[in-house]
N, C-alpha and C. Protein backbone atom coordinates (compact mmCIF):
# COMPACT_ATOMS: atom_id res chain seq x y z
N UNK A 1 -14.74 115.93 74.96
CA UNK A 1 -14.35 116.66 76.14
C UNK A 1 -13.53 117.88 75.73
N UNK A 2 -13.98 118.80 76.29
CA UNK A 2 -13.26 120.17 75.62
C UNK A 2 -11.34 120.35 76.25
N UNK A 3 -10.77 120.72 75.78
CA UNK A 3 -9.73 120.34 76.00
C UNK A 3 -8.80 122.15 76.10
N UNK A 4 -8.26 122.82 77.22
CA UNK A 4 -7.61 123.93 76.69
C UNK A 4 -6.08 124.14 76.83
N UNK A 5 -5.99 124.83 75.50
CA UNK A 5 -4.69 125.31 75.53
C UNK A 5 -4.52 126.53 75.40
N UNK A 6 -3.15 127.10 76.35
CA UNK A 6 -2.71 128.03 77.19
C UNK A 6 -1.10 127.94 76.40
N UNK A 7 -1.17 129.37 75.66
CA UNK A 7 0.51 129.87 75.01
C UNK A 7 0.59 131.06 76.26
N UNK A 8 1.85 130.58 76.95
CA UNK A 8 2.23 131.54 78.33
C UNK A 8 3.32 132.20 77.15
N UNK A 9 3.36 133.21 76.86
CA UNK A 9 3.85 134.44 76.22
C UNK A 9 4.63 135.10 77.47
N UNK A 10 5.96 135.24 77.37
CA UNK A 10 6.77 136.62 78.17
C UNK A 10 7.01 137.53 76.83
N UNK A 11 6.83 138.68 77.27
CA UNK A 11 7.17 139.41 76.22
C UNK A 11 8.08 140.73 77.19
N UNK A 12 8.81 141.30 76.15
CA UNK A 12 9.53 142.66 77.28
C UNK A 12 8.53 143.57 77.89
N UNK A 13 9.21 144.10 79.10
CA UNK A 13 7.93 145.34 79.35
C UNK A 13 7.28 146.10 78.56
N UNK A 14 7.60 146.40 77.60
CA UNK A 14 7.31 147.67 76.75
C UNK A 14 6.39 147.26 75.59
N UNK A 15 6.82 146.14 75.43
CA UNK A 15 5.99 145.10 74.44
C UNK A 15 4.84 144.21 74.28
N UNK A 16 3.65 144.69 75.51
CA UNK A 16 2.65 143.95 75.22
C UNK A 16 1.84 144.56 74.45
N UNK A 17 1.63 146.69 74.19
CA UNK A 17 1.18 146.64 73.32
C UNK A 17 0.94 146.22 72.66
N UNK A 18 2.30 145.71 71.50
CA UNK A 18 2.55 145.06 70.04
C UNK A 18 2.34 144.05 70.08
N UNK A 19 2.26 143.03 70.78
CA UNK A 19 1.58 141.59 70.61
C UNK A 19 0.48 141.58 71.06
N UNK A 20 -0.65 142.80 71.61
CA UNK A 20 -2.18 143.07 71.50
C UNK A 20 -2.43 143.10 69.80
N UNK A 21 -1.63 144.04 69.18
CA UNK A 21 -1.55 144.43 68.43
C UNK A 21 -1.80 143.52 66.97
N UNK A 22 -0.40 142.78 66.99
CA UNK A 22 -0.29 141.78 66.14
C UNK A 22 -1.24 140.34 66.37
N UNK A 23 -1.96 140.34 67.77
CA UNK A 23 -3.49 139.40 67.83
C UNK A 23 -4.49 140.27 67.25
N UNK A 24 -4.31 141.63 67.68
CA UNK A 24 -5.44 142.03 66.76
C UNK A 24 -5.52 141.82 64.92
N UNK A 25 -4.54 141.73 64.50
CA UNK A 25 -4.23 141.93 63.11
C UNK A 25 -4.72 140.35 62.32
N UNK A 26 -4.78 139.58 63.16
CA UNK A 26 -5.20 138.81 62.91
C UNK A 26 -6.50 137.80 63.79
N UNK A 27 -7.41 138.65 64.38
CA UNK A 27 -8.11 137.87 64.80
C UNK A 27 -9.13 137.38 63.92
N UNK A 28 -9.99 135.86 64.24
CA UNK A 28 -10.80 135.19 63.53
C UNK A 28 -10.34 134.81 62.72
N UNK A 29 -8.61 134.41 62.92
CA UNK A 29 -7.98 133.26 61.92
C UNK A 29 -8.15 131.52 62.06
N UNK A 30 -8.80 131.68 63.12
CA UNK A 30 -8.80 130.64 63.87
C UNK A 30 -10.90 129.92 63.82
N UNK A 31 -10.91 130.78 63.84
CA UNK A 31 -12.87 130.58 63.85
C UNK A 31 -13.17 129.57 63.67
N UNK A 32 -13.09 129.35 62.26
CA UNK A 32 -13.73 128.83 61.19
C UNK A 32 -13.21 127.38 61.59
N UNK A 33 -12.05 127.06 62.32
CA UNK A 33 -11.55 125.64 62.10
C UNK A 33 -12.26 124.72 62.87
N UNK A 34 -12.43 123.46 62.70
CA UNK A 34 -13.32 122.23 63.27
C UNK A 34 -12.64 121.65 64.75
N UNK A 35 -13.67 121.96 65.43
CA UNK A 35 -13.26 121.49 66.58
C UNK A 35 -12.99 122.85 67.27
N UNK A 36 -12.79 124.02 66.62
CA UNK A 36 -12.29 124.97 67.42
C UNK A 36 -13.55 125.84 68.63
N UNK A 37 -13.35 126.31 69.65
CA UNK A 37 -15.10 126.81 70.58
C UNK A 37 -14.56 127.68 71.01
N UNK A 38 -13.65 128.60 71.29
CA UNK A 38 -13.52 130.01 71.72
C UNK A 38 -11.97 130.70 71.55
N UNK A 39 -11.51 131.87 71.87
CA UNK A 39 -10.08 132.40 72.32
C UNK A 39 -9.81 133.35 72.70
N UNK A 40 -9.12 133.72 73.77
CA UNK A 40 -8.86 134.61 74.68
C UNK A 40 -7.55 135.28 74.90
N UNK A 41 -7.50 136.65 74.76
CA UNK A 41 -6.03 137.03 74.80
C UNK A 41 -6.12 137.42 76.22
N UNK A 42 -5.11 137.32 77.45
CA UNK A 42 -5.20 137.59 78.46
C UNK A 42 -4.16 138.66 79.00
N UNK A 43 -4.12 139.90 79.23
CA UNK A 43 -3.11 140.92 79.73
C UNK A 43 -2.87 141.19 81.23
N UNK A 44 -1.52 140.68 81.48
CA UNK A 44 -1.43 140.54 82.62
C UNK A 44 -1.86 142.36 83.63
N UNK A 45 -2.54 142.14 84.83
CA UNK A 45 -2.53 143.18 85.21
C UNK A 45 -2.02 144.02 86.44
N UNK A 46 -0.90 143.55 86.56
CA UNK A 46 0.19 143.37 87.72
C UNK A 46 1.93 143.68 87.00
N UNK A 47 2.82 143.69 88.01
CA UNK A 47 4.01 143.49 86.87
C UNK A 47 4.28 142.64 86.29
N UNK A 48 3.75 141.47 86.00
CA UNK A 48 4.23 140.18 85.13
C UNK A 48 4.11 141.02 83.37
N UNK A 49 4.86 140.06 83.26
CA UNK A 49 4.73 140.35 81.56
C UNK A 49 4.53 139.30 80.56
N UNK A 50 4.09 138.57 81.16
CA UNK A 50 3.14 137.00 80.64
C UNK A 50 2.14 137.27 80.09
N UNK A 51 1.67 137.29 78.68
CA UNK A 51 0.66 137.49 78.54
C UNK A 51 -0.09 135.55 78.52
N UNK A 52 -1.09 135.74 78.52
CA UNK A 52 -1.72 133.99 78.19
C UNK A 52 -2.66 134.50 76.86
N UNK A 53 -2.76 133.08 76.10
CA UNK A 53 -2.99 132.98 75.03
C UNK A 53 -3.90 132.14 75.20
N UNK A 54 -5.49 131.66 75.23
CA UNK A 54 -5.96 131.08 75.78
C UNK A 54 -7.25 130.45 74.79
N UNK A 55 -6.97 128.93 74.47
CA UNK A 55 -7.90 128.51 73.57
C UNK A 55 -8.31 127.37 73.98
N UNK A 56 -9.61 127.16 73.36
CA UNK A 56 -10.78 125.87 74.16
C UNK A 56 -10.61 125.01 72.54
N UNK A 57 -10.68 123.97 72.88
CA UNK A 57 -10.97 122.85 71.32
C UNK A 57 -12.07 121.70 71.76
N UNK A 58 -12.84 121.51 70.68
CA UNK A 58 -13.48 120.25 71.57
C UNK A 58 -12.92 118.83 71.67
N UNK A 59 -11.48 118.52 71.08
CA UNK A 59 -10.79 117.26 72.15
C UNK A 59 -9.33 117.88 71.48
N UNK A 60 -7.96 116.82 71.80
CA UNK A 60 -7.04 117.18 71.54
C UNK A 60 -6.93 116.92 69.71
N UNK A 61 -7.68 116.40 69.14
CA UNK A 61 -7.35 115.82 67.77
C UNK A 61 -7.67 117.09 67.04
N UNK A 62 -8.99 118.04 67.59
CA UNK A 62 -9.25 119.30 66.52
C UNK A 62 -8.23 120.45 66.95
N UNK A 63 -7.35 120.10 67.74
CA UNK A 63 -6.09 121.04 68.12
C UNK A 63 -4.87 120.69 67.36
N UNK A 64 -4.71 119.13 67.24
CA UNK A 64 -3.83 119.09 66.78
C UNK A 64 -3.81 118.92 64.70
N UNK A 65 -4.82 119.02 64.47
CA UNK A 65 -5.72 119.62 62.91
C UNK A 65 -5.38 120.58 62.75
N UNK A 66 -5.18 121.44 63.97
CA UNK A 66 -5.33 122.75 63.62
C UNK A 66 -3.80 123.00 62.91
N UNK A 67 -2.90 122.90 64.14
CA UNK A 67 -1.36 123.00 64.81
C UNK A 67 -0.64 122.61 63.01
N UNK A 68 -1.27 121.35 62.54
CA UNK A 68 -0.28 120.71 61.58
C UNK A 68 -0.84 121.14 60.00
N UNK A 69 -1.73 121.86 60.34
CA UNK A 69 -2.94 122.68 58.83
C UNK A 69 -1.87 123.80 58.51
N UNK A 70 -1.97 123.68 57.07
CA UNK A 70 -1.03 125.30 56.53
C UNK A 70 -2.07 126.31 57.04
N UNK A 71 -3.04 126.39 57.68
CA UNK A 71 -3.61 127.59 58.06
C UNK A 71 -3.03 127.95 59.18
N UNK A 72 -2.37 126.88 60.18
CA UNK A 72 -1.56 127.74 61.64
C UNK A 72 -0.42 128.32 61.11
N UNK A 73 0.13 127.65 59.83
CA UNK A 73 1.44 128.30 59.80
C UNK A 73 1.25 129.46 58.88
N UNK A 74 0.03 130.45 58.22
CA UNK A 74 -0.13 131.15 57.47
C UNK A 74 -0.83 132.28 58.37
N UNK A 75 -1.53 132.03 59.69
CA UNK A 75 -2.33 132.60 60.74
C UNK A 75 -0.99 133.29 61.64
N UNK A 76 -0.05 132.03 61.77
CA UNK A 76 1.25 132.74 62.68
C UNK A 76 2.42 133.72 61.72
N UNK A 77 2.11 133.81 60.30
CA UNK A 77 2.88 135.15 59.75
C UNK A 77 2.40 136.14 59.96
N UNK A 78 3.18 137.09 59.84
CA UNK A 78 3.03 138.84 60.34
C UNK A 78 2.24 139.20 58.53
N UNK A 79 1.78 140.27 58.99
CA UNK A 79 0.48 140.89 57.52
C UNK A 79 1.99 141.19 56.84
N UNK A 80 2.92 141.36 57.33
CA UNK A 80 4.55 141.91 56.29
C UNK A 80 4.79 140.87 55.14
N UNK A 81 5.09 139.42 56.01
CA UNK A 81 5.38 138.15 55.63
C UNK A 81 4.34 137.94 54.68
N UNK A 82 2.67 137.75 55.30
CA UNK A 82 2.24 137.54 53.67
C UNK A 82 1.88 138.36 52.49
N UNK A 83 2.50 139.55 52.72
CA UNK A 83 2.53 140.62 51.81
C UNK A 83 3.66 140.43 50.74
N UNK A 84 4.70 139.13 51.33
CA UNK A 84 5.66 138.95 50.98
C UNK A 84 6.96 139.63 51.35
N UNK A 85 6.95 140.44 52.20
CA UNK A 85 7.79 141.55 53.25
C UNK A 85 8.88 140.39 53.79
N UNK A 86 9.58 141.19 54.75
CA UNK A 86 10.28 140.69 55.67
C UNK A 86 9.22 140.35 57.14
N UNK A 87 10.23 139.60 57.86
CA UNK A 87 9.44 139.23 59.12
C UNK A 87 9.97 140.27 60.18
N UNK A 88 8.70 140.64 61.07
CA UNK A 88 9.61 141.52 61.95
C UNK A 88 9.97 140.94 63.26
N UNK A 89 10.59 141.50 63.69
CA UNK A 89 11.42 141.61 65.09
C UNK A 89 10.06 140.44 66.37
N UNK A 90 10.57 139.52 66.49
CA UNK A 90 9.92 138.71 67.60
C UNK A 90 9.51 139.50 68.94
N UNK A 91 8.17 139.29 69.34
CA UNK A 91 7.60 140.31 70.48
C UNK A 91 8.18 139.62 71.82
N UNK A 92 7.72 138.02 71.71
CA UNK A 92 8.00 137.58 72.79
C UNK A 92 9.72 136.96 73.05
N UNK A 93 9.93 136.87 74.41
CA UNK A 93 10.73 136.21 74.81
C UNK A 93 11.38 135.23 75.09
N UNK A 94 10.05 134.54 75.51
CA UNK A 94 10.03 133.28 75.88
C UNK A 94 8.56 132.68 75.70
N UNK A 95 8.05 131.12 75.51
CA UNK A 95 6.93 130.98 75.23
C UNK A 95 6.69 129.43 75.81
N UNK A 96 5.59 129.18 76.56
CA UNK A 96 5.19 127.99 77.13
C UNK A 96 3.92 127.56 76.96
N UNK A 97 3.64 126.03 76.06
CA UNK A 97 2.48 125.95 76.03
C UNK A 97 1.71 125.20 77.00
N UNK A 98 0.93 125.29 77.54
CA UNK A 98 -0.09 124.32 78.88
C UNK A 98 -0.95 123.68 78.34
N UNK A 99 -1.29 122.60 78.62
CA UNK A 99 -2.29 121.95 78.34
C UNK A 99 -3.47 121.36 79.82
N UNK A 100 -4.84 121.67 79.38
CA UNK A 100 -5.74 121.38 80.69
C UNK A 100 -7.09 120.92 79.97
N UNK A 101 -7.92 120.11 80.70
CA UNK A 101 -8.80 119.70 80.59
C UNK A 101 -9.51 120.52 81.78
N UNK A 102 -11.48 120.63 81.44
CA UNK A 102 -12.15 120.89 82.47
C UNK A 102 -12.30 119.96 83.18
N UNK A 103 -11.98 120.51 84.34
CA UNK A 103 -12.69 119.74 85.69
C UNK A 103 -13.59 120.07 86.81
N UNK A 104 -14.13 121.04 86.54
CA UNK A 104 -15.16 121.60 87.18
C UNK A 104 -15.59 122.68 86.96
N UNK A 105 -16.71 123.59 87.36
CA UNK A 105 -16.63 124.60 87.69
C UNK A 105 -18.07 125.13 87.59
N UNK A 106 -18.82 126.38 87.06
CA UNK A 106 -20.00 126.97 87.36
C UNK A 106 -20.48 126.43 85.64
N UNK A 107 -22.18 126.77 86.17
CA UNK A 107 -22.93 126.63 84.09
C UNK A 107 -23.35 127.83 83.70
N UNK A 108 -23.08 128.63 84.78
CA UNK A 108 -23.26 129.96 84.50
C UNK A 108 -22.63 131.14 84.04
């Protein structure tokens, strides 16, 4: 059963550029892993400043493979960090993760 998880990201106003940014710098870190079926960066388009972070797994066990693999914790350094750099300045504010299962919807 596909299973999704949702990183609710606040970031400052000024700052969703840079965390477009820093998903771009690393997208398709995630691909390759088992169990993994899609991911979605979501920009709020209103005044919120939530961005959602939005990933499908096919149950909770290839999520949590993922979560405890030195590849999440090498995927979540900045290109600085594994350059061996310093880390920079945190985008977000605050961060909430959701968890949902499908329960309905279109096949289309």
């Amino acid at each position: 059963m596909t299973v999704i998880k949702i990183n609710a990201i606040t970031v400052a106003a000024d700052s969703g550029d840079e965390l477009a940014r820093r998903f771009a710098a690393r997208a398709g870190a995630v691909d390759d892993r088992e169990g993994f079926e899609g991911f979605e960066l979501l920009q709020p388009t209103d005044e919120r400043t939530t961005w959602l972070v939005v990933t499908r797994w096919r149950d909770e066990e290839s999520f949590q493979a993922w979560v405890n693999s030195p590849a999440f914790g090498h995927g979540h350094r900045s290109e600085s960090e594994r350059a061996g750099g310093e880390a920079p300045k945190p985008v977000g504010v605050s961060s909430e993760l959701w968890s949902y299962a499908v329960a309905g919807g279109s096949t289309g």
